[in-house]
C-alpha atoms as a PDB file:
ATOM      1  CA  UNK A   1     -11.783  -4.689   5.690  1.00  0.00           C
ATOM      2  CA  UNK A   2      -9.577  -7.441   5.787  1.00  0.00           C
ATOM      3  CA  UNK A   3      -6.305  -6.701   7.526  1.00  0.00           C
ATOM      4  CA  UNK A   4      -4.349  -3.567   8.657  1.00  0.00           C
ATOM      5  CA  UNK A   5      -0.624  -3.703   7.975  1.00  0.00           C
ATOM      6  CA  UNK A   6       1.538  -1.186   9.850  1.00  0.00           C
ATOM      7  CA  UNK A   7       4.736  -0.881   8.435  1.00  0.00           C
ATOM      8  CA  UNK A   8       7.968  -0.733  11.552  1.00  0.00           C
ATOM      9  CA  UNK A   9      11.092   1.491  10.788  1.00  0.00           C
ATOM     10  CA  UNK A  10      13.124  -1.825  12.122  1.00  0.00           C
ATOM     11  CA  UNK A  11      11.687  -4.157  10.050  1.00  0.00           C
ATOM     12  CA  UNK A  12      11.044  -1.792   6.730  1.00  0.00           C
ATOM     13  CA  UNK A  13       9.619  -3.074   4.178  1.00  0.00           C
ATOM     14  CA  UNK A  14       8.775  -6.240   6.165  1.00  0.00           C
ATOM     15  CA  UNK A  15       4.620  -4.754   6.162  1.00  0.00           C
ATOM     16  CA  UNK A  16       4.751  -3.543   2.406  1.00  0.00           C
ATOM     17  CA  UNK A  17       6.172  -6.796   0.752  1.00  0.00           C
ATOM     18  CA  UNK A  18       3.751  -8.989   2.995  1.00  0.00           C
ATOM     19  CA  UNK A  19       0.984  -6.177   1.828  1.00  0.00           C
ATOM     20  CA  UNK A  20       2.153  -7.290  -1.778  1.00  0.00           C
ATOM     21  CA  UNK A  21       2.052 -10.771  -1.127  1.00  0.00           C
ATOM     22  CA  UNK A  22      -1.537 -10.493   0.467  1.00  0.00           C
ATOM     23  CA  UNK A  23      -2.939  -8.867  -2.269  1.00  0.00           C
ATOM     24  CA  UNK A  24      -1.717 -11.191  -5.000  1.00  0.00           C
ATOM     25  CA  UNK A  25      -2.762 -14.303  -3.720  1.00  0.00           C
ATOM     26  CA  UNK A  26      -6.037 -13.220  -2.459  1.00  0.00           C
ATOM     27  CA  UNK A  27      -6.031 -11.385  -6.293  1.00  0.00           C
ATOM     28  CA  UNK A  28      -7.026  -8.060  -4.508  1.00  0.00           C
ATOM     29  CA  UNK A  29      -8.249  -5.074  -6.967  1.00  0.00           C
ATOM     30  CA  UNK A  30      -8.231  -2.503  -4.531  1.00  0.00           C
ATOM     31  CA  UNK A  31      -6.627  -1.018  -1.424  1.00  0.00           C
ATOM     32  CA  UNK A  32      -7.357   2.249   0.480  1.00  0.00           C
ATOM     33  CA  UNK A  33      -4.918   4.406   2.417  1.00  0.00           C
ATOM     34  CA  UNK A  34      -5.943   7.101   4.656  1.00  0.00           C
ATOM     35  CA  UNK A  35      -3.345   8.888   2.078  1.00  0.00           C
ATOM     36  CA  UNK A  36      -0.231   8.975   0.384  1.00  0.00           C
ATOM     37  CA  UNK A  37       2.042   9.325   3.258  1.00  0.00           C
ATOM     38  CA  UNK A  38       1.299   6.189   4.500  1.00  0.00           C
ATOM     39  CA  UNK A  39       3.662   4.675   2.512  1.00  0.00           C
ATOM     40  CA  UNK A  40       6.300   7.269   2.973  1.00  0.00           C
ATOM     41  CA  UNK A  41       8.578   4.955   5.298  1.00  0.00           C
ATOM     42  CA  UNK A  42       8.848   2.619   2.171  1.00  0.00           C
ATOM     43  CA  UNK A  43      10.353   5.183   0.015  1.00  0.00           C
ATOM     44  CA  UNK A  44       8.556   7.911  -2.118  1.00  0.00           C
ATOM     45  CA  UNK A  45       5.052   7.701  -2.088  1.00  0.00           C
ATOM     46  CA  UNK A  46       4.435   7.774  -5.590  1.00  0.00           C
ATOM     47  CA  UNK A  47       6.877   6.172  -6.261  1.00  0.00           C
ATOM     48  CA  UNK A  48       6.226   3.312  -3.965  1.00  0.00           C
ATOM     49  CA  UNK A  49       2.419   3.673  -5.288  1.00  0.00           C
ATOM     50  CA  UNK A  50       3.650   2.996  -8.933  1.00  0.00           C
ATOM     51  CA  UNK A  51       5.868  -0.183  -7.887  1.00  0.00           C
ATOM     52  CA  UNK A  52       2.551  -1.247  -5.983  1.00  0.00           C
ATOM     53  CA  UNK A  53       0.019  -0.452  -8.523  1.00  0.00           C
ATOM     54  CA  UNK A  54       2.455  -2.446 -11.454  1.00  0.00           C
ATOM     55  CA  UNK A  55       3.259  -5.626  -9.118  1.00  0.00           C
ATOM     56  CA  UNK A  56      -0.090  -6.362  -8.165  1.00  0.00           C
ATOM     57  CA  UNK A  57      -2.326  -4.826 -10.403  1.00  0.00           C
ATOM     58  CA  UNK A  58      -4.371  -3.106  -7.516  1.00  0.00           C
ATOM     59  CA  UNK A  59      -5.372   0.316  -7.318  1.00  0.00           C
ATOM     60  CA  UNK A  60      -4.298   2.491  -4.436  1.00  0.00           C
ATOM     61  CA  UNK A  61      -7.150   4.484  -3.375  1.00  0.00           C
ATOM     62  CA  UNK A  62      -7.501   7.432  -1.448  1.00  0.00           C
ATOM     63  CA  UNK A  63     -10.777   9.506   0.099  1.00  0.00           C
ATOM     64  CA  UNK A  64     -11.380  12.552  -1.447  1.00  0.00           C
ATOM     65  CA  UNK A  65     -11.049  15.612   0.716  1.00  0.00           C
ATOM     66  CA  UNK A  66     -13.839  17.731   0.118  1.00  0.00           C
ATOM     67  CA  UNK A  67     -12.771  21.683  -0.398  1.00  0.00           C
END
């Protein structure tokens, strides 16, 4: 793991845009979230996945729950 960015409701979307910056120049392929909601604050989730997934070219992961 290389860093842990916690998004603040006073500073929104201060931790998503320096997540963005992060992974481009380190050219980051992946990232994992514990799940969608953690990006909730930013917006809709999928939505906010989407604009992720398209401006870095990263995947958004997430562990599968087992039934």
């Amino acid at each position: 793991m290389g860093s842990v960015y916690v998004e603040d409701p006073d500073t929104s979307p201060a931790a998503f845009e320096a997540l963005v910056a992060s992974v481009n120049r380190y050219e980051i392929t992946a990232v994992v979230l514990p799940s969608l909601w953690h990006l909730a604050l930013v917006g809709d989730p999928a939505e906010t996945r989407g604009r992720f997934e398209r401006v870095t070219g990263a995947r958004i992961m997430l562990p599968e729950v087992a039934p």
